[in-house]
PDB file of N, CA and C in Angstrom:
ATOM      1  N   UNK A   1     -70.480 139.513 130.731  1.00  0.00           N
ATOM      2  CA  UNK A   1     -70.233 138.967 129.413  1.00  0.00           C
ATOM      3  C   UNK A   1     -69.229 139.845 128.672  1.00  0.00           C
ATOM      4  N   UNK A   2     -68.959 139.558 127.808  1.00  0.00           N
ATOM      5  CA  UNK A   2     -67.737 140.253 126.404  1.00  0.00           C
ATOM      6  C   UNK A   2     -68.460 140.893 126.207  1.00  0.00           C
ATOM      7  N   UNK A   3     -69.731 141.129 125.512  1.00  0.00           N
ATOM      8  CA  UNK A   3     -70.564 142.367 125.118  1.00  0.00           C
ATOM      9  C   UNK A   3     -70.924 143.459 126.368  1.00  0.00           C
ATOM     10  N   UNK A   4     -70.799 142.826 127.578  1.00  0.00           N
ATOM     11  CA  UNK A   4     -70.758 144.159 128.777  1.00  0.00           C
ATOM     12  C   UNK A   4     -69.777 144.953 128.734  1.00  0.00           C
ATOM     13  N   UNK A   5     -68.371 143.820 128.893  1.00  0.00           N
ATOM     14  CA  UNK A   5     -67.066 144.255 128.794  1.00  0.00           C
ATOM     15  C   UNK A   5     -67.238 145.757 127.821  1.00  0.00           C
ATOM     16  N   UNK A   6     -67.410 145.074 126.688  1.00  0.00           N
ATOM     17  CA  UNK A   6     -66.611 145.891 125.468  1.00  0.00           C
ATOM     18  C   UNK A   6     -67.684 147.295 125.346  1.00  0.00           C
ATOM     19  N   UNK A   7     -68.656 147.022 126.105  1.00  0.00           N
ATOM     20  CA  UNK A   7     -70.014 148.675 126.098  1.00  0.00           C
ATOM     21  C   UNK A   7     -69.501 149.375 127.339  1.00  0.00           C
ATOM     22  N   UNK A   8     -69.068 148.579 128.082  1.00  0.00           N
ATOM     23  CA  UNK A   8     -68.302 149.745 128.770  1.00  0.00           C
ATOM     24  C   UNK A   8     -67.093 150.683 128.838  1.00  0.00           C
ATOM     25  N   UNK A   9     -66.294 149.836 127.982  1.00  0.00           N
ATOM     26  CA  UNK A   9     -64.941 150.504 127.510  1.00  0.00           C
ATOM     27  C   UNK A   9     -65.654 151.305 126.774  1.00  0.00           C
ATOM     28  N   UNK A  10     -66.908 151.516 125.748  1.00  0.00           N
ATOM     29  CA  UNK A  10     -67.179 152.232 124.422  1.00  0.00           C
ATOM     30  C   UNK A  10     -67.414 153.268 125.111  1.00  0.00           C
ATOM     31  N   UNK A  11     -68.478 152.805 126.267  1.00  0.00           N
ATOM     32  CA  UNK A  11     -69.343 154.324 126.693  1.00  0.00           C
ATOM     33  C   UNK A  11     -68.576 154.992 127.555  1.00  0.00           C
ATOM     34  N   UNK A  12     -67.328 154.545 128.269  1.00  0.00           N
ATOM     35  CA  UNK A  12     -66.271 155.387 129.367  1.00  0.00           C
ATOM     36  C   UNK A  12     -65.239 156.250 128.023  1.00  0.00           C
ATOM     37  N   UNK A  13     -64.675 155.775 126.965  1.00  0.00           N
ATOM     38  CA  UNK A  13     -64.261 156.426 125.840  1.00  0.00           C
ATOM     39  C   UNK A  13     -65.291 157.420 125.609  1.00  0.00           C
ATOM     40  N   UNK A  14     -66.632 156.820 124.919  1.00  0.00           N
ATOM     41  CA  UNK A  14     -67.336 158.385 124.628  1.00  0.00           C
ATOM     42  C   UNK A  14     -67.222 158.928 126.034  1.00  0.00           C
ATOM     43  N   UNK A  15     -67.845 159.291 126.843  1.00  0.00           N
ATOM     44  CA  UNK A  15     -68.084 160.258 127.973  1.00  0.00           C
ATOM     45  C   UNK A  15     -66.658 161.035 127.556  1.00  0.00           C
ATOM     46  N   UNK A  16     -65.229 160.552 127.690  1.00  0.00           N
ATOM     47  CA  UNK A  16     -63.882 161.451 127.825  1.00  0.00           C
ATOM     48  C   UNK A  16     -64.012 162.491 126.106  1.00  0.00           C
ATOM     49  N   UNK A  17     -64.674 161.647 124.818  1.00  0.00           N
ATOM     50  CA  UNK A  17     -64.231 162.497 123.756  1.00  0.00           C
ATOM     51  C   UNK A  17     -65.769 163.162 123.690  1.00  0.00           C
ATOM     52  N   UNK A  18     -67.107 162.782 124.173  1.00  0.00           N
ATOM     53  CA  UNK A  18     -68.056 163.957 124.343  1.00  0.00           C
ATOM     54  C   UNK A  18     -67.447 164.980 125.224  1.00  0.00           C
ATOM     55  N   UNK A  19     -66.975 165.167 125.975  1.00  0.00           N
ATOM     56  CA  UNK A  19     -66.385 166.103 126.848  1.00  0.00           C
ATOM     57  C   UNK A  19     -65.464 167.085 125.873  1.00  0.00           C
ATOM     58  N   UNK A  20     -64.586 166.465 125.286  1.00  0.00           N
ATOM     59  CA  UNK A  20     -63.964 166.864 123.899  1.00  0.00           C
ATOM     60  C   UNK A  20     -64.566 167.793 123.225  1.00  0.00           C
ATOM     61  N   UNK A  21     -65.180 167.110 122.557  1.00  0.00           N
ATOM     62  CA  UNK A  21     -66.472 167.871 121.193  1.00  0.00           C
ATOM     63  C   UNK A  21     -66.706 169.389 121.932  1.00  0.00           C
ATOM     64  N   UNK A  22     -67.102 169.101 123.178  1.00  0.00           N
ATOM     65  CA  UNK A  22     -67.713 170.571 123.725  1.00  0.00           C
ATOM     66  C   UNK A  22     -66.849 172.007 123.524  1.00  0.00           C
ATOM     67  N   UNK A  23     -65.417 171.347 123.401  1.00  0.00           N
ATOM     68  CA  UNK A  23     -64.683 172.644 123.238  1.00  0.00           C
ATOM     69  C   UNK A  23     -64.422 173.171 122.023  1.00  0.00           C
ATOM     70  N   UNK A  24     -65.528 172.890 120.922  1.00  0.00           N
ATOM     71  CA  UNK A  24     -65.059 173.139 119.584  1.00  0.00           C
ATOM     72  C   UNK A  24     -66.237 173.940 119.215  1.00  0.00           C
ATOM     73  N   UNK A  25     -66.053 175.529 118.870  1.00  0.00           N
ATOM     74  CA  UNK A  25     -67.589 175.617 118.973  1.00  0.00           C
ATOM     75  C   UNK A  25     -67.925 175.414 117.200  1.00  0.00           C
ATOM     76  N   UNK A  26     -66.990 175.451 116.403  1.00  0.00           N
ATOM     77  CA  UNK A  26     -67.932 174.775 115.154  1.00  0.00           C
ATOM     78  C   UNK A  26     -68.692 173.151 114.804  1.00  0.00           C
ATOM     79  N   UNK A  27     -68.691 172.712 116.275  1.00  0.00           N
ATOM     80  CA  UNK A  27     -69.113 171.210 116.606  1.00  0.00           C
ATOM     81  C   UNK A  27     -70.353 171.294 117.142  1.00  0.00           C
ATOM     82  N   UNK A  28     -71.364 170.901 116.318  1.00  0.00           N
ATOM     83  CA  UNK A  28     -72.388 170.727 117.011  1.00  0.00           C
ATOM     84  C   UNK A  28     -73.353 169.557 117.249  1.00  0.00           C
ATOM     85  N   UNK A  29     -72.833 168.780 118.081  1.00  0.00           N
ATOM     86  CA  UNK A  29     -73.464 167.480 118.413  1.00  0.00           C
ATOM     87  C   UNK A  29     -74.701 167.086 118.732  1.00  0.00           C
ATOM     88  N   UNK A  30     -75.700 166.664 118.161  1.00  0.00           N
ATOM     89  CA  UNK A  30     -76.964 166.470 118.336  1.00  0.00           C
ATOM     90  C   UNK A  30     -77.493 165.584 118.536  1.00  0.00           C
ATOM     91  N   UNK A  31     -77.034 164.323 118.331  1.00  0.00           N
ATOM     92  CA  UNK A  31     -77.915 163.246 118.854  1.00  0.00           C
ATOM     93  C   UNK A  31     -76.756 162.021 118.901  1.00  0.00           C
ATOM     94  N   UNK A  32     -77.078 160.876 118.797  1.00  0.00           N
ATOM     95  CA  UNK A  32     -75.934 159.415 119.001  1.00  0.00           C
ATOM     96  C   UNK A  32     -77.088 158.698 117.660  1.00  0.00           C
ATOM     97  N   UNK A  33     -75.963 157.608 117.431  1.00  0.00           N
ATOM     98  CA  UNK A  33     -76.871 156.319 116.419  1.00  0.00           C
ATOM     99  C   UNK A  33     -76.363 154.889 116.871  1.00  0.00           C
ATOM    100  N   UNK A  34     -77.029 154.385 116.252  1.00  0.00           N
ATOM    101  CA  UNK A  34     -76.705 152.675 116.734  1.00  0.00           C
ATOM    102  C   UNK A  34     -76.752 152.330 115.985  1.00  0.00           C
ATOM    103  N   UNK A  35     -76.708 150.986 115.875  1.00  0.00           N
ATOM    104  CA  UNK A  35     -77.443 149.746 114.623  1.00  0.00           C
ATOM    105  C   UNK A  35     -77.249 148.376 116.138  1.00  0.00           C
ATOM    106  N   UNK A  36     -78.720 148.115 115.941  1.00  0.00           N
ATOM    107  CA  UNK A  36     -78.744 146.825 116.608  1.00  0.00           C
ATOM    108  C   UNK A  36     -78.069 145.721 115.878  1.00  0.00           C
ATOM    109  N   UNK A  37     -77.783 143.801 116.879  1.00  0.00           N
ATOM    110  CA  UNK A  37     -76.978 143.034 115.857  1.00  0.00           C
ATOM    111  C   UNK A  37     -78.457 142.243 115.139  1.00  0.00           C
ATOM    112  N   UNK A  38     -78.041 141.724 114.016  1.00  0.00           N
ATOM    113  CA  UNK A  38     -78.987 141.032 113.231  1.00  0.00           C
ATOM    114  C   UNK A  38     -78.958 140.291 113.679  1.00  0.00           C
ATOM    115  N   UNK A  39     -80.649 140.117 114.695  1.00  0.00           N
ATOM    116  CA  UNK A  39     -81.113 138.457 115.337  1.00  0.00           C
ATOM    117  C   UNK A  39     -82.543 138.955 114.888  1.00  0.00           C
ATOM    118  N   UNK A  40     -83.153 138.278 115.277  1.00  0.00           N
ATOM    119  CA  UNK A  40     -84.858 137.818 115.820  1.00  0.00           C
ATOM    120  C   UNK A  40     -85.480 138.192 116.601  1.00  0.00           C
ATOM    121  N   UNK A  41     -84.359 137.821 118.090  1.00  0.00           N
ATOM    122  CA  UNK A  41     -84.804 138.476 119.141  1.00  0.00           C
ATOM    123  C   UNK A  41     -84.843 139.508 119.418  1.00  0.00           C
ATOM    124  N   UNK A  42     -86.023 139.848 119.558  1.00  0.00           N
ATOM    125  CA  UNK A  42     -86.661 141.491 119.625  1.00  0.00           C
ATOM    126  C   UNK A  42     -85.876 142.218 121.159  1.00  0.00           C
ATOM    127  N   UNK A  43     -85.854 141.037 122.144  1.00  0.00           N
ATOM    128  CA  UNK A  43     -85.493 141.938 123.409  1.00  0.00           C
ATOM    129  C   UNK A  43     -83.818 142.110 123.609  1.00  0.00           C
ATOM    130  N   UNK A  44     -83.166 141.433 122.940  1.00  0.00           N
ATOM    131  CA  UNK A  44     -81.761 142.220 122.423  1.00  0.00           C
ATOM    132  C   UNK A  44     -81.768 143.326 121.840  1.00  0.00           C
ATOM    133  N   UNK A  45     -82.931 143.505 120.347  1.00  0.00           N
ATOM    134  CA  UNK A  45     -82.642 144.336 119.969  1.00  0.00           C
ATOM    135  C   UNK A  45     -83.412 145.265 120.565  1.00  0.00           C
ATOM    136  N   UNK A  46     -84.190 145.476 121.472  1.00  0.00           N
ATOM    137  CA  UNK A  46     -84.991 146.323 122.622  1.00  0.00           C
ATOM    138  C   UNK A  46     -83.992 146.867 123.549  1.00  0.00           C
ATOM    139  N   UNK A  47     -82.824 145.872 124.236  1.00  0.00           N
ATOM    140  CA  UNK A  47     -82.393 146.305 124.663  1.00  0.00           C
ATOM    141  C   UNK A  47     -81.213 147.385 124.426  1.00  0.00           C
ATOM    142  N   UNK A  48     -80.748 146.983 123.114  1.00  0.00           N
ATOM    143  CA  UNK A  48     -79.425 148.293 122.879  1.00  0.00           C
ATOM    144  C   UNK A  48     -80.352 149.222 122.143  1.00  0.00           C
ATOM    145  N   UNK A  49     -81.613 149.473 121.739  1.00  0.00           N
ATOM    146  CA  UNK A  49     -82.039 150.888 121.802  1.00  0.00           C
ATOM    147  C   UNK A  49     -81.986 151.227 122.629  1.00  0.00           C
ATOM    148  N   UNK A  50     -82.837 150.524 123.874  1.00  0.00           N
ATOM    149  CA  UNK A  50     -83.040 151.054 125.347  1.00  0.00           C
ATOM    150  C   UNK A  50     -81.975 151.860 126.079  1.00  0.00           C
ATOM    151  N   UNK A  51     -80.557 150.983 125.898  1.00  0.00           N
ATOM    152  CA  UNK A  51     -79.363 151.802 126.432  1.00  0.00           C
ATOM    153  C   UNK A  51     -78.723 152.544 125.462  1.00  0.00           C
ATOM    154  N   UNK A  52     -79.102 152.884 124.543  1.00  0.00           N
ATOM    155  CA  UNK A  52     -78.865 154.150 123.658  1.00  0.00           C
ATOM    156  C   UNK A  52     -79.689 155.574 124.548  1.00  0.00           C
ATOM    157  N   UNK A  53     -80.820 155.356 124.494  1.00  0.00           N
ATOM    158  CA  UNK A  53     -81.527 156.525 125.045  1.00  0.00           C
ATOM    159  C   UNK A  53     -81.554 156.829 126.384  1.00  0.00           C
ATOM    160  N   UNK A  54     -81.019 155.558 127.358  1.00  0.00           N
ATOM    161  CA  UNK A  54     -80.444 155.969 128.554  1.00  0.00           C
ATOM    162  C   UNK A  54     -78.909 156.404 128.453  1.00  0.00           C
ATOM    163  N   UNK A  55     -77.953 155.958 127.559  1.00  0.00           N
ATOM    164  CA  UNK A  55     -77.144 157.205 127.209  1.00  0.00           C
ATOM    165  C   UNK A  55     -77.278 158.610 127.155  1.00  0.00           C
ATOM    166  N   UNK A  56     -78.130 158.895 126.369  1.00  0.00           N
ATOM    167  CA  UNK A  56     -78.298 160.178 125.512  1.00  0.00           C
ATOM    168  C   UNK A  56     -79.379 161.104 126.547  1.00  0.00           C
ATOM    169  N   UNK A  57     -79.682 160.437 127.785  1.00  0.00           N
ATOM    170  CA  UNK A  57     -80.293 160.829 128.862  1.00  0.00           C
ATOM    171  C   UNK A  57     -78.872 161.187 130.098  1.00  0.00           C
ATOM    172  N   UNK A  58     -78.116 160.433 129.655  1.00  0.00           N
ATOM    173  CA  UNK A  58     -77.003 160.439 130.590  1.00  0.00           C
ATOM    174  C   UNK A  58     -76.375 161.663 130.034  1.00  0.00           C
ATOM    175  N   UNK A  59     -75.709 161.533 128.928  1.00  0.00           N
ATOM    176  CA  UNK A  59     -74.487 162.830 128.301  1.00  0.00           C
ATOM    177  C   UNK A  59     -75.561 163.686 128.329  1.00  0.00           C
ATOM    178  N   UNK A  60     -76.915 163.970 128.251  1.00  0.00           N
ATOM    179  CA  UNK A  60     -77.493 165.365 128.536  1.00  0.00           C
ATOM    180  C   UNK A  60     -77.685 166.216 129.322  1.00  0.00           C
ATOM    181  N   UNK A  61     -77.528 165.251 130.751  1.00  0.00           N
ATOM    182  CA  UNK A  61     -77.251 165.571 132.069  1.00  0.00           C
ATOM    183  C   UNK A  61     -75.682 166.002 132.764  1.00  0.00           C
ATOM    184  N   UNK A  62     -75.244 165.065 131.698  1.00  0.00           N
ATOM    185  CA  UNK A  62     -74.037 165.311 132.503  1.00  0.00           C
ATOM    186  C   UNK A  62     -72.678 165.811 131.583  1.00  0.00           C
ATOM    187  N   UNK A  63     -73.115 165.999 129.982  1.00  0.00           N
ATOM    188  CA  UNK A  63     -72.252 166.815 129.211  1.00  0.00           C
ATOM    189  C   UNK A  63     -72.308 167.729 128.362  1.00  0.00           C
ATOM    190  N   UNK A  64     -73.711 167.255 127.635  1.00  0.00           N
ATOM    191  CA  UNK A  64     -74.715 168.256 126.348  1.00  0.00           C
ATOM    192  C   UNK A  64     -75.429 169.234 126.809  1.00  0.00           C
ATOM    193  N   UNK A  65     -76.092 168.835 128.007  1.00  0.00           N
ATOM    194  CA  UNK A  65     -77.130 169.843 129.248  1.00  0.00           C
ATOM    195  C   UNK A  65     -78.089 170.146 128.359  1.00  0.00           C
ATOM    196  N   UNK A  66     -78.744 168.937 127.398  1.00  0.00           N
ATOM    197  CA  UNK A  66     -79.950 168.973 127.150  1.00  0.00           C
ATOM    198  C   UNK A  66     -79.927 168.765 125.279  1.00  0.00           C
ATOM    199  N   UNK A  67     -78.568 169.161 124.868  1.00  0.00           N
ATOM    200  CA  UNK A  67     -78.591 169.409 123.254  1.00  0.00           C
ATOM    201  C   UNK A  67     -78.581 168.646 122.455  1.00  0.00           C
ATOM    202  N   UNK A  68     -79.005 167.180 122.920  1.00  0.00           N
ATOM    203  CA  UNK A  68     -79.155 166.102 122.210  1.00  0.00           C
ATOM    204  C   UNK A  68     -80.054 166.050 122.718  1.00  0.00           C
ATOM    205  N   UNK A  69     -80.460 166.143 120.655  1.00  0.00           N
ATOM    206  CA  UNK A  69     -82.552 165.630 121.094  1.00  0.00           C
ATOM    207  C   UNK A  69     -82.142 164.290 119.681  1.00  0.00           C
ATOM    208  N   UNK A  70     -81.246 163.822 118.728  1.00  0.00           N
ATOM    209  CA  UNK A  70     -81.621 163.155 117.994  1.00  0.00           C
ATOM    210  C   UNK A  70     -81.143 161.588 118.383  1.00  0.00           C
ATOM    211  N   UNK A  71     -82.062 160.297 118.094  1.00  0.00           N
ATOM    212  CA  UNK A  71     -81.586 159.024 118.277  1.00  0.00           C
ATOM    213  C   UNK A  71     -81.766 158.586 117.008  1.00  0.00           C
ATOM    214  N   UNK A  72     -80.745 158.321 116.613  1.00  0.00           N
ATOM    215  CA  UNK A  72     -80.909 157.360 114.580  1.00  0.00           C
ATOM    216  C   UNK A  72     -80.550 155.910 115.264  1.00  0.00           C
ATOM    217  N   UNK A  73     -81.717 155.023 115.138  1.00  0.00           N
ATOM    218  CA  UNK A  73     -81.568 154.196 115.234  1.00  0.00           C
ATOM    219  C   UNK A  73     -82.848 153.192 114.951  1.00  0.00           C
ATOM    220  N   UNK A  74     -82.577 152.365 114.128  1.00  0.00           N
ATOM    221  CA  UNK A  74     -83.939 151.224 113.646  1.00  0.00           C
ATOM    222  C   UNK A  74     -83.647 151.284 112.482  1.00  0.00           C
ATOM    223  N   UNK A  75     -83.641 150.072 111.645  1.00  0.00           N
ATOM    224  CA  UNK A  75     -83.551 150.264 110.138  1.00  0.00           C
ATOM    225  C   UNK A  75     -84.882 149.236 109.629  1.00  0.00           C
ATOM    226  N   UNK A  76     -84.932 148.678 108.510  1.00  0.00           N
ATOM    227  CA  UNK A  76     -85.958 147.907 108.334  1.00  0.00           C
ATOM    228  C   UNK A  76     -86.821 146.690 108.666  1.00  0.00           C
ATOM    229  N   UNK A  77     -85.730 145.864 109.342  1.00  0.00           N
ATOM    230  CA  UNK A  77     -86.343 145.036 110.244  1.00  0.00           C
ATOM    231  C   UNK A  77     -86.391 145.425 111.634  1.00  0.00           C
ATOM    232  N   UNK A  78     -86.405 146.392 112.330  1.00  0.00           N
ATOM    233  CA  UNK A  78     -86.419 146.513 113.589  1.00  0.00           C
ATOM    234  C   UNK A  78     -86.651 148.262 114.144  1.00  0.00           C
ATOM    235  N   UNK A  79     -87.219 148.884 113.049  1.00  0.00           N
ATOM    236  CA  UNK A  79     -87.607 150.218 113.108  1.00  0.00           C
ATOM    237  C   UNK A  79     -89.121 150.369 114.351  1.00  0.00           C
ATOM    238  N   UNK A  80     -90.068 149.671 114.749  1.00  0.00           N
ATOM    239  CA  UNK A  80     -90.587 149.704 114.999  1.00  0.00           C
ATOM    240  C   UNK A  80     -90.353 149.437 116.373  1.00  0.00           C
ATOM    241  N   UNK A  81     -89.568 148.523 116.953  1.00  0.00           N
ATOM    242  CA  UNK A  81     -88.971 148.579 118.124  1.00  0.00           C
ATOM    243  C   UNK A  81     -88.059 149.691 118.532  1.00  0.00           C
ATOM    244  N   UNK A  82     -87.458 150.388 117.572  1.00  0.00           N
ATOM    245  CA  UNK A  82     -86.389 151.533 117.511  1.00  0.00           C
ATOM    246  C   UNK A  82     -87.842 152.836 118.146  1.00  0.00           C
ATOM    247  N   UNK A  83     -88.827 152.786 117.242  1.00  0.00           N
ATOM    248  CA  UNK A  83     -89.600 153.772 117.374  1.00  0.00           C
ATOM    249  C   UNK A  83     -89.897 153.586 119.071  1.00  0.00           C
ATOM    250  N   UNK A  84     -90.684 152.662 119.624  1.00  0.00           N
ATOM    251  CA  UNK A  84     -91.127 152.400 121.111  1.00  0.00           C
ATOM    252  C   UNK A  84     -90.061 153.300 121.879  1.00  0.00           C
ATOM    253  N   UNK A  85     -88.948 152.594 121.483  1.00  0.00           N
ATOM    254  CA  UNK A  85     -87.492 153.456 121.996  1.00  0.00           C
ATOM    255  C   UNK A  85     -86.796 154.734 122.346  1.00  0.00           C
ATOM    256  N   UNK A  86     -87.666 155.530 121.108  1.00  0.00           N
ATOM    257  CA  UNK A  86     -87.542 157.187 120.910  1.00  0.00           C
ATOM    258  C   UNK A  86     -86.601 157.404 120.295  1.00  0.00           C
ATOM    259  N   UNK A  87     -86.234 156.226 118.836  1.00  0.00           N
ATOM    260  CA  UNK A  87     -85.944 156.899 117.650  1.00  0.00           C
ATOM    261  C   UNK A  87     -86.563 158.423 117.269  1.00  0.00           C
ATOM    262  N   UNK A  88     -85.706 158.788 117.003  1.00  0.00           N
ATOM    263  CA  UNK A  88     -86.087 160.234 115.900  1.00  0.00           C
ATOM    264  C   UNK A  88     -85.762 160.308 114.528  1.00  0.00           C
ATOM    265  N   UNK A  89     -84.656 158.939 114.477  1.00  0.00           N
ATOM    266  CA  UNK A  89     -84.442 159.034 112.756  1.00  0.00           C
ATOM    267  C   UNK A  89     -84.479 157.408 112.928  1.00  0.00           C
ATOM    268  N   UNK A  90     -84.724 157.250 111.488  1.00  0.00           N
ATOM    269  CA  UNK A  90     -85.036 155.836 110.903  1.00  0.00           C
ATOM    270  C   UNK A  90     -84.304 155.529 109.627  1.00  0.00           C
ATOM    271  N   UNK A  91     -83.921 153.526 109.609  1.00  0.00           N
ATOM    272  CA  UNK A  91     -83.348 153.768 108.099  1.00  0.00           C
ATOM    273  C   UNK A  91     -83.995 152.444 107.376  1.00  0.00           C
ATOM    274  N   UNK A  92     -85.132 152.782 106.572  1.00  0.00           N
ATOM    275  CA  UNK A  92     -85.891 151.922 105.963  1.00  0.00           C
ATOM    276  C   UNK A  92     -85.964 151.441 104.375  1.00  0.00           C
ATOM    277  N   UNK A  93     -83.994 151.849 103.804  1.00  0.00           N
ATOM    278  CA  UNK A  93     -83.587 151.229 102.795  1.00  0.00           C
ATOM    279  C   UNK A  93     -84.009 150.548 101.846  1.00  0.00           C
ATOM    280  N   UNK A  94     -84.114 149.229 102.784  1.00  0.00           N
ATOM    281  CA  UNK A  94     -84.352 147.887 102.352  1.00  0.00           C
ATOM    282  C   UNK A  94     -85.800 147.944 101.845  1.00  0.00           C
ATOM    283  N   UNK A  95     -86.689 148.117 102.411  1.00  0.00           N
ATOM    284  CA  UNK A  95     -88.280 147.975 102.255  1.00  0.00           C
ATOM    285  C   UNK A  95     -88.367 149.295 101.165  1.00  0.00           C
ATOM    286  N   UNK A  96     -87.805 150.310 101.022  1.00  0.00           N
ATOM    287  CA  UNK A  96     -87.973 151.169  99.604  1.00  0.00           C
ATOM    288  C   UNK A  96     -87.447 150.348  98.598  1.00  0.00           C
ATOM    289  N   UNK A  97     -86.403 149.963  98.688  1.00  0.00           N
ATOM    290  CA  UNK A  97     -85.738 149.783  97.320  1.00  0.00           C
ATOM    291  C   UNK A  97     -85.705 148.462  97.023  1.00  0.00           C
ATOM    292  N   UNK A  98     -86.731 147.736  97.394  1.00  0.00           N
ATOM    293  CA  UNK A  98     -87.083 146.324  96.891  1.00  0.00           C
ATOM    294  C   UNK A  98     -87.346 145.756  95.443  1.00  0.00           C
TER     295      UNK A  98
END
C-alpha cells in the first residue's frame, strides 16, 4: 500500500539521520513519538504503536545500544491502546481541558 510505501522511506531516512544524532555529543536522544491517524479502528491504531516500539527496539540494537527508553505516544482517544503498547508518555489534553 502507499502507507507501506511512505513508512519505509520514513524509517530508512531515520536509521541514516539516527546514525547522525550519535555524533553530536550535546544530543541526547531518548525516545521516538507518534500520533496515530484519527479512526475508530483500534487495530490501526494498535498497529502504528506496535511498529513504533518495534522501531525503538530496532535503533536500540542497532544505533542507541539501549538509550532509548521513552515512547510518547497515545493522546485522548487512544491512550489506552498506546499504554498496552509501552507508551511512557501520554497526551490527554482534550479530556483535561473540557
Amino acid at each position: 500500500t502507499v502507507f507501506d510505501l511512505i513508512q519505509s522511506f520514513i524509517v530508512e531516512e531515520l536509521y541514516k539521520e539516527a546514525e547522525e544524532f550519535n555524533k553530536y555529543s550535546n544530543l541526547n536522544v531518548i525516545g521516538l513519538m507518534t500520533m496515530a491517524p484519527l479512526t475508530e479502528d483500534e487495530e490501526i491504531v494498535r498497529g502504528v504503536f506496535k511498529r513504533l516500539r518495534e522501531l525503538k527496539d530496532e535503533l536500540n540494537e542497532n544505533v542507541f545500544y539501549g538509550k532509548l527508553t521513552e515512547l510518547s505516544m497515545g493522546m485522548t482517544n487512544d491512550y489506552k491502546v498506546a499504554l498496552e503498547e509501552g507508551a511512557t508518555m501520554i497526551r490527554i489534553g482534550s479530556k483535561i481541558f473540557k
